[in-house]
PDB file of N, CA and C in Angstrom:
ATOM      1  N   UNK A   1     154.706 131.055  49.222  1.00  0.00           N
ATOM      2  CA  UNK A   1     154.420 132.478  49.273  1.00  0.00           C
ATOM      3  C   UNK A   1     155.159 133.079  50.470  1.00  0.00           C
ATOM      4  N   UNK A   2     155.964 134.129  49.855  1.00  0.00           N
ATOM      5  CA  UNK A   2     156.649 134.655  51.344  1.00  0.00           C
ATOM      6  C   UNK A   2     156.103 135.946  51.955  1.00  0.00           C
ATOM      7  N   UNK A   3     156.083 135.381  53.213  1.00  0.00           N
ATOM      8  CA  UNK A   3     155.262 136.978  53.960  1.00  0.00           C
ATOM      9  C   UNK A   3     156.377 136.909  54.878  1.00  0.00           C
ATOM     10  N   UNK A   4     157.359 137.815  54.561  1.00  0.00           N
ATOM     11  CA  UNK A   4     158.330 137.912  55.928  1.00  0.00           C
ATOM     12  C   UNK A   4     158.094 139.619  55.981  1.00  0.00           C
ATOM     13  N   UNK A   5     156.987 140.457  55.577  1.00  0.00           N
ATOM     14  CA  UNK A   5     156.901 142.161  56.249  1.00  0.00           C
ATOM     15  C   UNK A   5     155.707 141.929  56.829  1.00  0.00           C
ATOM     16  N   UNK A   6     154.801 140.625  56.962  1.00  0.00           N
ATOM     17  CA  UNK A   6     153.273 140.338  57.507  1.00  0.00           C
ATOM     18  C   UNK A   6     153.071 140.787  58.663  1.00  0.00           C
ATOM     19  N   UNK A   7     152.538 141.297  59.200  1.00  0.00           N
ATOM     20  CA  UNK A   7     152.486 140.921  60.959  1.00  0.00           C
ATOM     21  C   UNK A   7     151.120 140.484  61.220  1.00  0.00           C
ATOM     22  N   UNK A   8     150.835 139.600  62.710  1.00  0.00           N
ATOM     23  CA  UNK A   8     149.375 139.464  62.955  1.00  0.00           C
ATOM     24  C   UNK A   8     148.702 140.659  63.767  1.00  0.00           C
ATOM     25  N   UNK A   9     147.849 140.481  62.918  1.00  0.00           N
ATOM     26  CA  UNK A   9     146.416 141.168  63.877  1.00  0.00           C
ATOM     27  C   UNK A   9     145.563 140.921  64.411  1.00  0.00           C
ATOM     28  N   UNK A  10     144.670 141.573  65.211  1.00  0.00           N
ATOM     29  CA  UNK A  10     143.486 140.982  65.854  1.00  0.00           C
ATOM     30  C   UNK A  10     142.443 141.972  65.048  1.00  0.00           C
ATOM     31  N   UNK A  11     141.159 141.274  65.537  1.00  0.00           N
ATOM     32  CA  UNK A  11     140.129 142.400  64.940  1.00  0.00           C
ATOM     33  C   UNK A  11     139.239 141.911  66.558  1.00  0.00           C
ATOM     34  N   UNK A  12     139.348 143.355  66.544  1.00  0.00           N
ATOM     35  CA  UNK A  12     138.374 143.430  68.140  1.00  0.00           C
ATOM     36  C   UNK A  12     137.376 144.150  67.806  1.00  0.00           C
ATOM     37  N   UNK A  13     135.706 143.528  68.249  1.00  0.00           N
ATOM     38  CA  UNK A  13     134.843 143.804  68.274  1.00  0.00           C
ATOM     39  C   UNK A  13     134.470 145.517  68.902  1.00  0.00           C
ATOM     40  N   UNK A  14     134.258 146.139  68.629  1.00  0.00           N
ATOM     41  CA  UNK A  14     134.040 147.219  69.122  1.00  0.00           C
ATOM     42  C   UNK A  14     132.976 147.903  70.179  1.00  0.00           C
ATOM     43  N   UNK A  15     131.980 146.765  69.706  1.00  0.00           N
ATOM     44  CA  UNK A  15     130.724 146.789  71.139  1.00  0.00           C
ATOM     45  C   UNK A  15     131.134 146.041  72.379  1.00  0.00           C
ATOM     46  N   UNK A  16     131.472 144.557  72.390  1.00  0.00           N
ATOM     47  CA  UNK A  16     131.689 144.069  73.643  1.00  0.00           C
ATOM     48  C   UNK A  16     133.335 143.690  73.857  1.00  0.00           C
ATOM     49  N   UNK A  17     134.204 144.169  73.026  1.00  0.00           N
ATOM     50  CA  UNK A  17     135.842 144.325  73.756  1.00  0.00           C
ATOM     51  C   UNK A  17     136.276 143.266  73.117  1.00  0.00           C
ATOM     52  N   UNK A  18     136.033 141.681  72.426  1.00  0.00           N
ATOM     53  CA  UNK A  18     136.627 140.564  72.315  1.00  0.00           C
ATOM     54  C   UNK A  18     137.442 140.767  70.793  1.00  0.00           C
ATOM     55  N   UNK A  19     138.335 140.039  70.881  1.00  0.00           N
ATOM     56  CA  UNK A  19     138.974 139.815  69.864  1.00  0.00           C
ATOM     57  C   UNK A  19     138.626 138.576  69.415  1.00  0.00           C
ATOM     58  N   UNK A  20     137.722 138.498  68.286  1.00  0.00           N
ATOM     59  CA  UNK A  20     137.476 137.266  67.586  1.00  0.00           C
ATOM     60  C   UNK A  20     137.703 136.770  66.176  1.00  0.00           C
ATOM     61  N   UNK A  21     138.813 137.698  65.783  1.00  0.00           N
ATOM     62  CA  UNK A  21     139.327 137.265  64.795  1.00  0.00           C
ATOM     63  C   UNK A  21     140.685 137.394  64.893  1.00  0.00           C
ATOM     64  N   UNK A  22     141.337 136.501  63.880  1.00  0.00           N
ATOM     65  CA  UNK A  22     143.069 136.932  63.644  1.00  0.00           C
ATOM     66  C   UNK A  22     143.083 136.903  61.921  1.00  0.00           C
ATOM     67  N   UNK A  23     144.072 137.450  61.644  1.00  0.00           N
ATOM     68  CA  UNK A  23     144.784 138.134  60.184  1.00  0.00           C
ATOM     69  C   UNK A  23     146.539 138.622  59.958  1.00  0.00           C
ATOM     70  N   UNK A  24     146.468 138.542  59.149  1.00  0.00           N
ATOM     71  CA  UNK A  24     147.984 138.921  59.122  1.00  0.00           C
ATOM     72  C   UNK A  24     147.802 140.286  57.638  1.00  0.00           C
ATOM     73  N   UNK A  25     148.753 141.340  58.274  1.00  0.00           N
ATOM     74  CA  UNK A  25     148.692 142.058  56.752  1.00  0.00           C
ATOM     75  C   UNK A  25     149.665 142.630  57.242  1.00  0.00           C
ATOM     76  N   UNK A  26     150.160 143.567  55.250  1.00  0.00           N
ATOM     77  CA  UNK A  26     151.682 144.040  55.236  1.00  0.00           C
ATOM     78  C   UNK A  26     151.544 145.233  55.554  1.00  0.00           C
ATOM     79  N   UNK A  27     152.562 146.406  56.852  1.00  0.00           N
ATOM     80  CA  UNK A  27     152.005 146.993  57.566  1.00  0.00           C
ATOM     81  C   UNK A  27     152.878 148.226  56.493  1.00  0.00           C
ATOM     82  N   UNK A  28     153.137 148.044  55.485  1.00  0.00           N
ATOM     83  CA  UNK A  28     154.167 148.776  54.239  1.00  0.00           C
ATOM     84  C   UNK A  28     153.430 149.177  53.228  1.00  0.00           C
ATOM     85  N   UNK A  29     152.508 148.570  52.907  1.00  0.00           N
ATOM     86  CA  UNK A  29     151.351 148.437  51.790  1.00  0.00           C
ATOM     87  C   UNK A  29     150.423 149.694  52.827  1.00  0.00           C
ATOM     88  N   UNK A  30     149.619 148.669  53.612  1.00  0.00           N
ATOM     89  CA  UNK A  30     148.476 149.365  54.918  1.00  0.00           C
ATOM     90  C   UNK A  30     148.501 149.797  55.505  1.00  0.00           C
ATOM     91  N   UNK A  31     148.756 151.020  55.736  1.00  0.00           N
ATOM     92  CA  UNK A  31     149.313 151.848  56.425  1.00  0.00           C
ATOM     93  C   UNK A  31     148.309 151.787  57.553  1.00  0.00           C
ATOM     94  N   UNK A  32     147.068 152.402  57.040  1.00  0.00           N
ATOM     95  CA  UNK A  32     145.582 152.703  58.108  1.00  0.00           C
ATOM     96  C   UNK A  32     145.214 151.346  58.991  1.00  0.00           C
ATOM     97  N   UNK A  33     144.648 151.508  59.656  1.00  0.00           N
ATOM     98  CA  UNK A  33     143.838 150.638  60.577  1.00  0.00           C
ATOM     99  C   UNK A  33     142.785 149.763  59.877  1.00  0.00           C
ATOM    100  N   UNK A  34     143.086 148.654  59.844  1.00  0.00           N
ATOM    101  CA  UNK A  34     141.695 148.010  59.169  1.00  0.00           C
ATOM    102  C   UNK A  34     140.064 147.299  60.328  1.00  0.00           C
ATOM    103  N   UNK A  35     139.447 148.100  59.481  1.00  0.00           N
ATOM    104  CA  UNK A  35     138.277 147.925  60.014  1.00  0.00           C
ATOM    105  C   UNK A  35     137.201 147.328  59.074  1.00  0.00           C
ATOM    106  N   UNK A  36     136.283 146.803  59.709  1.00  0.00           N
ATOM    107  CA  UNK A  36     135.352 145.508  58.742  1.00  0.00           C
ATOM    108  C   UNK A  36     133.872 145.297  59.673  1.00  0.00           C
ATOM    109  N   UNK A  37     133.003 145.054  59.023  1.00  0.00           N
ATOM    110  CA  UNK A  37     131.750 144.342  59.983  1.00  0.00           C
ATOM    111  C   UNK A  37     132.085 142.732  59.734  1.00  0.00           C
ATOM    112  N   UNK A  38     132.202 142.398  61.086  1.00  0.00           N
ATOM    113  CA  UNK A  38     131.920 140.506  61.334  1.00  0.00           C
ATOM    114  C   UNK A  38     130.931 140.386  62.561  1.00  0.00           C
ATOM    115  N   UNK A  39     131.284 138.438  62.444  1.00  0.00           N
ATOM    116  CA  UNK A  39     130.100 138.324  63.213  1.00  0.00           C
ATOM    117  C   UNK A  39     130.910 138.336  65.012  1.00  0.00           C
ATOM    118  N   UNK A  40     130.089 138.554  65.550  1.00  0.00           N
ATOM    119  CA  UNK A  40     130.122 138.014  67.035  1.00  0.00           C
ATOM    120  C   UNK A  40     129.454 137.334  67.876  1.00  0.00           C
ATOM    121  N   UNK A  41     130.423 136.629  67.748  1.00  0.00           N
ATOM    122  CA  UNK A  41     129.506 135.208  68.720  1.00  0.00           C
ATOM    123  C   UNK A  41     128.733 135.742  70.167  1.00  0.00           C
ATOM    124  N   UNK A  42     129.627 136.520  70.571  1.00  0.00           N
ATOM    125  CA  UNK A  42     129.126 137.001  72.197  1.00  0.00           C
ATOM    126  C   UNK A  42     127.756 137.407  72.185  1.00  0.00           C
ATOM    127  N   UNK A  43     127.634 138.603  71.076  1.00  0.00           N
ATOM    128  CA  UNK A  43     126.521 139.399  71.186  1.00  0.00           C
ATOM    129  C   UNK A  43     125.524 138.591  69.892  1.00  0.00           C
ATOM    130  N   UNK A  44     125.719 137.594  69.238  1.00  0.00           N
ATOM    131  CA  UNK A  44     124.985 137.106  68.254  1.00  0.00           C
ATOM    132  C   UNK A  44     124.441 138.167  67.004  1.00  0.00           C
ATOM    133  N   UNK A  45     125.202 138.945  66.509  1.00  0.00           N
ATOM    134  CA  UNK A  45     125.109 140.115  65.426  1.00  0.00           C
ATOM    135  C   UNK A  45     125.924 140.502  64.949  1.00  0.00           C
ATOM    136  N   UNK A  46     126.486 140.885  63.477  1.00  0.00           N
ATOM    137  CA  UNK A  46     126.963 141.413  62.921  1.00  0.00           C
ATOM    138  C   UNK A  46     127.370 142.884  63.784  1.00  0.00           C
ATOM    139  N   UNK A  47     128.814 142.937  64.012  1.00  0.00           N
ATOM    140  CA  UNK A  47     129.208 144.199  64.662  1.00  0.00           C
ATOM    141  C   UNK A  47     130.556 144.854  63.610  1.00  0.00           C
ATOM    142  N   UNK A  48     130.874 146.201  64.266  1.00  0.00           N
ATOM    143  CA  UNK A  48     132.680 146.468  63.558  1.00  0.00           C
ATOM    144  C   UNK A  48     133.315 145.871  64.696  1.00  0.00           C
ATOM    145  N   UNK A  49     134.494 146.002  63.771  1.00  0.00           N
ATOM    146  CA  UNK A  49     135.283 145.162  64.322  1.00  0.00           C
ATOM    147  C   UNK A  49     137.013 145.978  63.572  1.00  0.00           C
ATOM    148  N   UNK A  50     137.841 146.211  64.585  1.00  0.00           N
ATOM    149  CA  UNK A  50     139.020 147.244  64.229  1.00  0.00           C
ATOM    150  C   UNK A  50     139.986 146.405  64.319  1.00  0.00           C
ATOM    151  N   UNK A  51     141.173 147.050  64.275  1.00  0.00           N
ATOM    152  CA  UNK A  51     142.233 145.765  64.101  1.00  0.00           C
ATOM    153  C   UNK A  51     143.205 146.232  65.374  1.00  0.00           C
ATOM    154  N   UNK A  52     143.996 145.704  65.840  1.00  0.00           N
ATOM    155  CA  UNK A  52     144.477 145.657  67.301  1.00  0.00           C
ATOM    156  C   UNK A  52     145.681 144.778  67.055  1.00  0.00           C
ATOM    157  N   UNK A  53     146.705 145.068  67.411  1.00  0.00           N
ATOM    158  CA  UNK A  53     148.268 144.464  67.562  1.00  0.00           C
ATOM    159  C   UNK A  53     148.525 143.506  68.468  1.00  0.00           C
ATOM    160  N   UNK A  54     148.468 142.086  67.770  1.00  0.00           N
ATOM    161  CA  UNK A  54     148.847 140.646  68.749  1.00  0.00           C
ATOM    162  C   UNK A  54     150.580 140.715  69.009  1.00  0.00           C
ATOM    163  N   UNK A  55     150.772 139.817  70.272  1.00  0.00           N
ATOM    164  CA  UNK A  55     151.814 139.722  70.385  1.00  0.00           C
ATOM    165  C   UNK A  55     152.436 138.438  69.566  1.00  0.00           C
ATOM    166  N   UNK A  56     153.383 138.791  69.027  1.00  0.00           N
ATOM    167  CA  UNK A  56     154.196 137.506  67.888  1.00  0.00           C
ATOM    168  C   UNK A  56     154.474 135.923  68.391  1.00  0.00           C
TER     169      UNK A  56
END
């Protein structure tokens, strides 16, 4: 499967600052910001969580 338009992302928690997830999506397709509820370990609860630009 080729993902050469992918880039990675982070998804940073929005209550306590951490980035605890990574993802990759096509930034051609997705234009918007992706946002999601996950879990967080820090705070032990389901929080949002936005997406944030890793370095490659």
């Amino acid at each position: 499967m080729a993902n050469g338009n992918r880039i990675k992302i982070g998804l940073k928690c929005q209550e306590c600052g951490d980035i605890n997830y990574t993802t990759t999506k096509n930034p051609k397709t997705h234009t918007e910001k992706f946002e999601t509820k996950k879990y967080s370990p820090r705070l032990k609860k389901h929080t949002s969580h936005k997406e944030v630009k890793l370095k490659s």
